[in-house]
N, C-alpha and C. Protein backbone atom coordinates (compact mmCIF):
# COMPACT_ATOMS: atom_id res chain seq x y z
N UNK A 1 54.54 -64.70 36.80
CA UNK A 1 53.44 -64.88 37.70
C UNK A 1 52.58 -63.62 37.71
N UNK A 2 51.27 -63.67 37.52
CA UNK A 2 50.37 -62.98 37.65
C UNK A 2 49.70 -62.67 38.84
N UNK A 3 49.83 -61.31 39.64
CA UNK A 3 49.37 -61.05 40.81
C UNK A 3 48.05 -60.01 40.46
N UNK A 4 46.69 -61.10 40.93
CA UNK A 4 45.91 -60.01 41.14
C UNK A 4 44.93 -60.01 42.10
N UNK A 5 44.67 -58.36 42.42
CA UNK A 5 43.98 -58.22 43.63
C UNK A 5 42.30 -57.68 42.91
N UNK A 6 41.43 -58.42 43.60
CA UNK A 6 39.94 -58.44 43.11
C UNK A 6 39.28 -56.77 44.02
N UNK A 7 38.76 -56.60 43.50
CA UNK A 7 37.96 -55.33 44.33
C UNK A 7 36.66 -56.35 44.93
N UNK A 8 36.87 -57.00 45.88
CA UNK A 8 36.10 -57.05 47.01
C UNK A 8 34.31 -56.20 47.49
N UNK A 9 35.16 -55.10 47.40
CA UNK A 9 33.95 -54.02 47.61
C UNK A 9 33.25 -54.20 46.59
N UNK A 10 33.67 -54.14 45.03
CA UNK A 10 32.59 -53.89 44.40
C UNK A 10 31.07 -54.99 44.38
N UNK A 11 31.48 -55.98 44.82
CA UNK A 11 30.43 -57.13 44.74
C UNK A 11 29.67 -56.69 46.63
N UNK A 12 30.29 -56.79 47.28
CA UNK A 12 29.57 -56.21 48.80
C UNK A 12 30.35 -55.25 49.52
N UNK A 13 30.02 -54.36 48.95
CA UNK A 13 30.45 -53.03 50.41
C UNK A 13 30.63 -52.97 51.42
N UNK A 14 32.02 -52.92 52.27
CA UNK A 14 31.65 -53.24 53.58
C UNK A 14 32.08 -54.74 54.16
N UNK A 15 32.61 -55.43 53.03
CA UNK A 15 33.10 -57.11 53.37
C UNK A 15 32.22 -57.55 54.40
N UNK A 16 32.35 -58.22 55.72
CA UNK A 16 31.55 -58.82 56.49
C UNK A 16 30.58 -58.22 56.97
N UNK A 17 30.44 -56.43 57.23
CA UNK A 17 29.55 -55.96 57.75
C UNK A 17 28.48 -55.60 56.56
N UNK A 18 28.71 -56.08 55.31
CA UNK A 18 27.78 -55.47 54.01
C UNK A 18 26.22 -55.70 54.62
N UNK A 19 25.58 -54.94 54.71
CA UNK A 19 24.00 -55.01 54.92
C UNK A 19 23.34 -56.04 53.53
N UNK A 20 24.06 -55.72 52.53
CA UNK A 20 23.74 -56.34 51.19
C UNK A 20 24.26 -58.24 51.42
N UNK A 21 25.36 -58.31 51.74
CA UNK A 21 26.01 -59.50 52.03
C UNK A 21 24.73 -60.36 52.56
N UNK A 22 24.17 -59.73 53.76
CA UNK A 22 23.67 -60.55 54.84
C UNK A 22 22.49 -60.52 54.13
N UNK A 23 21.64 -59.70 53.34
CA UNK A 23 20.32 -59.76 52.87
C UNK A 23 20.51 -61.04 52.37
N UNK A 24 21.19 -60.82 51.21
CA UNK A 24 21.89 -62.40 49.80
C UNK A 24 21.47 -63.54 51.24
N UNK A 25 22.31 -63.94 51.77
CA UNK A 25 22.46 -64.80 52.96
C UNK A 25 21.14 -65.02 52.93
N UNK A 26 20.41 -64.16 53.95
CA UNK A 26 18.73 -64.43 54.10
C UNK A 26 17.37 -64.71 53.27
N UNK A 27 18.10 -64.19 52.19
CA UNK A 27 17.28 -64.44 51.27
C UNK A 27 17.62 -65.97 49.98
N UNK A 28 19.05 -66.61 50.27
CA UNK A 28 19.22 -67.83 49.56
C UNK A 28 18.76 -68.79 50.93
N UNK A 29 18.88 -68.43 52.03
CA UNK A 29 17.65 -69.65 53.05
C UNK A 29 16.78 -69.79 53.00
N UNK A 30 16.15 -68.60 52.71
CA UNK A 30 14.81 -68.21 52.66
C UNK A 30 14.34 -69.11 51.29
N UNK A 31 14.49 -68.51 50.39
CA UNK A 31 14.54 -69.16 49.40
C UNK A 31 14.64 -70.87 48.80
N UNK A 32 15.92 -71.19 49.51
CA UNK A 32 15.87 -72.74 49.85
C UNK A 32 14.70 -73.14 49.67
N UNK A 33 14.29 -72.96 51.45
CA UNK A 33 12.83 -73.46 51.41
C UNK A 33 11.73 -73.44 51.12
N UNK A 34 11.32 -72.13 50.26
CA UNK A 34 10.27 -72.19 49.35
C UNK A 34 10.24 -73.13 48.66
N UNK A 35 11.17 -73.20 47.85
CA UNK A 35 11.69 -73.80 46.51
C UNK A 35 11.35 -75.51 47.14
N UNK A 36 11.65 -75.91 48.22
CA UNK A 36 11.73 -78.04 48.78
C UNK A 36 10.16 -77.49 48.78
N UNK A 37 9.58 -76.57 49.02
CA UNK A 37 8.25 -76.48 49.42
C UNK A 37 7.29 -76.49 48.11
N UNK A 38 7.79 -76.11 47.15
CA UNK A 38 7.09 -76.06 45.81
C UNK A 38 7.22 -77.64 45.22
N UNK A 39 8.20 -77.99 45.54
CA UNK A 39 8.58 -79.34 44.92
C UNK A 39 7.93 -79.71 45.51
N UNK A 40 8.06 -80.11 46.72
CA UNK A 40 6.98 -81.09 47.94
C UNK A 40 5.21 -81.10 47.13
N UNK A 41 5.15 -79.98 46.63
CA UNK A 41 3.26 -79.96 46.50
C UNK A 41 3.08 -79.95 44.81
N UNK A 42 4.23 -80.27 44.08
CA UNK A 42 4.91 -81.17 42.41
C UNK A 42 3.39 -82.09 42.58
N UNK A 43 2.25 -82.33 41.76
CA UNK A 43 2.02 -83.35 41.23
C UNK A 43 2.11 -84.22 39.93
N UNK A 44 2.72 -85.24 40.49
CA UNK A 44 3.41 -86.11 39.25
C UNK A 44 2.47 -87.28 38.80
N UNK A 45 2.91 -87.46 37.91
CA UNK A 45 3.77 -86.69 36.48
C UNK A 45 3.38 -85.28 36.08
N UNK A 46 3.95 -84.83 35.85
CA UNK A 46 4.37 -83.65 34.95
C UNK A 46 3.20 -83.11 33.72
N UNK A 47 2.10 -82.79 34.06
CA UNK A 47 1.26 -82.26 33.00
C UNK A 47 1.88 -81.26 31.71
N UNK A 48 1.54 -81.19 30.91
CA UNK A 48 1.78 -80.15 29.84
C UNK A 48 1.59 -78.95 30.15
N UNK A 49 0.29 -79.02 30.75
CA UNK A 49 0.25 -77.16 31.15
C UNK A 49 0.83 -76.88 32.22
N UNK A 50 1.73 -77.78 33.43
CA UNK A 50 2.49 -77.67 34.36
C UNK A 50 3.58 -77.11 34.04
N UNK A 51 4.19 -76.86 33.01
CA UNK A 51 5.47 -76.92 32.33
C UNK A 51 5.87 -75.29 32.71
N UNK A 52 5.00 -74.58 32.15
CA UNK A 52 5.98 -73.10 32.70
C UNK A 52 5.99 -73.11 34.42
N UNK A 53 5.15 -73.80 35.29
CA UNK A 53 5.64 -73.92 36.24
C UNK A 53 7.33 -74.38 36.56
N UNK A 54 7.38 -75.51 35.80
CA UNK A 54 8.87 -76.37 36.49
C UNK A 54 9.48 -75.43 36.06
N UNK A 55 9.66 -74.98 34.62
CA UNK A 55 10.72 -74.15 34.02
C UNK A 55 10.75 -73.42 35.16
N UNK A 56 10.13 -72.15 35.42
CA UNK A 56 10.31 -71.19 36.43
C UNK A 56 10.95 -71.77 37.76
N UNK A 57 10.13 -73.07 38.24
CA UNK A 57 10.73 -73.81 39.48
C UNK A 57 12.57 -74.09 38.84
N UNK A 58 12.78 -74.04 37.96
CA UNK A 58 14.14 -74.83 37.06
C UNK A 58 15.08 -73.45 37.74
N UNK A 59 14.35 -71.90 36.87
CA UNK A 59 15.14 -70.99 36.51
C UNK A 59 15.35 -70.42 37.92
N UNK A 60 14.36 -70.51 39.36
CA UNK A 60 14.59 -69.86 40.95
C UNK A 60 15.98 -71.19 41.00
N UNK A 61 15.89 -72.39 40.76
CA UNK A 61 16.96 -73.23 41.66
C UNK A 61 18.14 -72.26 40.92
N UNK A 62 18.42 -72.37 39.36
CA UNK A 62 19.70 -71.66 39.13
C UNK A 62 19.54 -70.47 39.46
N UNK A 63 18.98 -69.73 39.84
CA UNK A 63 19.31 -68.25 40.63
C UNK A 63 19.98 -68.29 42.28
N UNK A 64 19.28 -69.39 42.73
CA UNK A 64 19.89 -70.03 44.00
C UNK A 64 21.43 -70.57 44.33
N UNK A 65 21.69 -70.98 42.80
CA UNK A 65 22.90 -71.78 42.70
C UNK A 65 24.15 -70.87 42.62
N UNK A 66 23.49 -70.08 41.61
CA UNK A 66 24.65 -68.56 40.88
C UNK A 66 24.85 -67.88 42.55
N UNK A 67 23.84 -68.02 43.46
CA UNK A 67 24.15 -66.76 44.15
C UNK A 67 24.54 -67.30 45.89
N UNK A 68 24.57 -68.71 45.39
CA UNK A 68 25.27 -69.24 46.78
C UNK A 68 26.61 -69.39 46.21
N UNK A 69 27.00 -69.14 45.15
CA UNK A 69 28.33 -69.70 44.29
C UNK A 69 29.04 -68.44 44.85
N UNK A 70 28.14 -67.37 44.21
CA UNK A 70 29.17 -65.95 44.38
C UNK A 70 29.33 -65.67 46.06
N UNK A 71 28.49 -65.34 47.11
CA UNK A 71 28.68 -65.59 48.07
C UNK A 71 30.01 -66.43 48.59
N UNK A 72 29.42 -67.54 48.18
CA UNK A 72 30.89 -68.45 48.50
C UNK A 72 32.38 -68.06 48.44
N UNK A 73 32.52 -67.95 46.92
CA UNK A 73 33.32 -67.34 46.26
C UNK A 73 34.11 -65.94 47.18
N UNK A 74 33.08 -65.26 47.46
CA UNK A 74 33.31 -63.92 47.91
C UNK A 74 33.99 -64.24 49.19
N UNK A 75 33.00 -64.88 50.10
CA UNK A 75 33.85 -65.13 51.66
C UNK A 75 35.03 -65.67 51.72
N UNK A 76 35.30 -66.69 50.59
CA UNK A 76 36.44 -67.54 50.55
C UNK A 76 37.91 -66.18 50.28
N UNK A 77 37.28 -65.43 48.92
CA UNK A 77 38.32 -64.17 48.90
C UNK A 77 38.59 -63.39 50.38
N UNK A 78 37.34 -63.08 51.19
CA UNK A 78 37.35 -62.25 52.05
C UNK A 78 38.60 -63.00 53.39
N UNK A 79 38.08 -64.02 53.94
CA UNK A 79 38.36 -64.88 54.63
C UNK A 79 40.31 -64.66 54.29
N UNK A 80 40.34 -65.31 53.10
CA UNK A 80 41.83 -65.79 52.06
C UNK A 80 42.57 -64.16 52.62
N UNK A 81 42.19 -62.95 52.99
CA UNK A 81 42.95 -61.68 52.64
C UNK A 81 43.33 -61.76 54.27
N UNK A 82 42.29 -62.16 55.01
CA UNK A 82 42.81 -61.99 56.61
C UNK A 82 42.07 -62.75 57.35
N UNK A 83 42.74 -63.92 57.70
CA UNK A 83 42.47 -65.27 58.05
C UNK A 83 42.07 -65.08 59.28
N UNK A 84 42.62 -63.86 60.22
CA UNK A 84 41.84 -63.64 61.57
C UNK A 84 40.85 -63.13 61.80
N UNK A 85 39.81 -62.80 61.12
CA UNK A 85 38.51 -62.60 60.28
C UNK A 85 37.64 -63.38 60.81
N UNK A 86 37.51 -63.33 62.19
CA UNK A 86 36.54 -64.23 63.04
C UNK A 86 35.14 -64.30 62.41
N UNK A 87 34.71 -62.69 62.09
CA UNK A 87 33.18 -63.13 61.12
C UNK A 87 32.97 -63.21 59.74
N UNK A 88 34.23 -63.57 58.95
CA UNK A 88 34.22 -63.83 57.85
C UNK A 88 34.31 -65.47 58.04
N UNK A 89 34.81 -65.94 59.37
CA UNK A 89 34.84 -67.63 58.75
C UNK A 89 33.05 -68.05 59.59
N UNK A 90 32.99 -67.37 60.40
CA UNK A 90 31.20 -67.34 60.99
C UNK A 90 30.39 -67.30 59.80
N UNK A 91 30.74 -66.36 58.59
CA UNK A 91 29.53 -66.00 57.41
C UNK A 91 29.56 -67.41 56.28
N UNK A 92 31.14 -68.30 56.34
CA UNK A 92 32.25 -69.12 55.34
C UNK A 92 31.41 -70.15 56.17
N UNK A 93 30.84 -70.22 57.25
CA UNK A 93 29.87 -71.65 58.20
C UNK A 93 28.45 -71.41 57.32
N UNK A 94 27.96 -70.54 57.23
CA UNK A 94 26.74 -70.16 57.15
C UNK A 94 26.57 -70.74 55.35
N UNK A 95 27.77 -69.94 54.77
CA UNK A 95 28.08 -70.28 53.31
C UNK A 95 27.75 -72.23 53.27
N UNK A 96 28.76 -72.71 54.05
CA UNK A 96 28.77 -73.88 54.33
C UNK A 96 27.25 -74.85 54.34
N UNK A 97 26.18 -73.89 54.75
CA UNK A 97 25.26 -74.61 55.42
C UNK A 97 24.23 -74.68 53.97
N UNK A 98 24.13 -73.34 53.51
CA UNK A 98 23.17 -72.55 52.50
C UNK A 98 23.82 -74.03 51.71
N UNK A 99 25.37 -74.29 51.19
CA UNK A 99 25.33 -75.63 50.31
C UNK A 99 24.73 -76.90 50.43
N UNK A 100 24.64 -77.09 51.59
CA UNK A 100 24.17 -78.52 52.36
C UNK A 100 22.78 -78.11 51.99
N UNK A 101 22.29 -77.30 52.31
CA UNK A 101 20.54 -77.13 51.86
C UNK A 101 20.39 -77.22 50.43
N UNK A 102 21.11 -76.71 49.51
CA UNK A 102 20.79 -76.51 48.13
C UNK A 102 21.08 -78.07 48.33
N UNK A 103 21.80 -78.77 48.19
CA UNK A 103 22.34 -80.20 48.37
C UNK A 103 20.73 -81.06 48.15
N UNK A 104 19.98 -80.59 49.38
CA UNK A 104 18.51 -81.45 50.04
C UNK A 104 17.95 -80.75 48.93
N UNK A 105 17.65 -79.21 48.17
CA UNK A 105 17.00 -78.85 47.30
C UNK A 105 16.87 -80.15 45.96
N UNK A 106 17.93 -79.82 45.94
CA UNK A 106 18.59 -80.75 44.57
C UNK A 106 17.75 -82.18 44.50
N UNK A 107 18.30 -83.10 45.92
CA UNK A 107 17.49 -84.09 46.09
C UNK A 107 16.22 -84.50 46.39
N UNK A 108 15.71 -83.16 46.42
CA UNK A 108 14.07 -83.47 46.37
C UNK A 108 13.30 -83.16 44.84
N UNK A 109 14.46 -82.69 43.80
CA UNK A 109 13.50 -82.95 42.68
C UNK A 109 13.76 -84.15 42.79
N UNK A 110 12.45 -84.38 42.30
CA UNK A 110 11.75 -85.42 41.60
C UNK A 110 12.17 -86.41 40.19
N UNK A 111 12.76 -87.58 40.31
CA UNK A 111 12.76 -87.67 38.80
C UNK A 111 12.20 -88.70 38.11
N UNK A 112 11.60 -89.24 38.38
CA UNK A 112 9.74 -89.68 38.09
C UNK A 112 9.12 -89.31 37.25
């Protein structure tokens, strides 16, 4: 059996109190809704010269995705080391929510 322990810190300093943690956080909500907001004002079909738009609209959703993943990921480690971690399962809600939004992201492309 293979026992291993992740360095924590190196991805957010500081586990629940990371100033960095909470930016990520504010800035994949934030983000969210730009992103339903760009789609929302999409006129379809899809022009040719529209195209480096979507791509770019393509390449913010997977930056959104990678970085609600790691987040996730991270609280779930944080949470997993000390379960009485009242604001690690508060940040593991929040984690929770940022998915449910990417969720509505997702379903507002368009596929038309």
């Amino acid at each position: 059996m293979i026992n291993e322990n992740w360095d924590l810190g190196s991805l957010y300093s500081g586990g629940t109190e990371s100033q960095r943690l909470r930016e990520m956080i504010t800035c994949l909500k934030n983000n969210i809704g730009l992103q339903i907001e760009i789609i929302n004002r999409l006129e379809l079909p899809i022009e040719r010269n529209n195209i480096p738009d979507l791509l770019s609209l393509l390449q913010e959703i997977q930056e959104i995705m990678n970085g609600s993943l790691e987040v996730d990921d991270f609280l779930i480690c944080l949470y997993s080391e000390n379960v009485e971690d009242t604001e690690a399962l508060y940040l593991l809600e929040e984690s929770a929510q940022i998915k449910t939004d990417f969720e509505t992201l997702k379903s507002s492309i368009p596929t038309t």
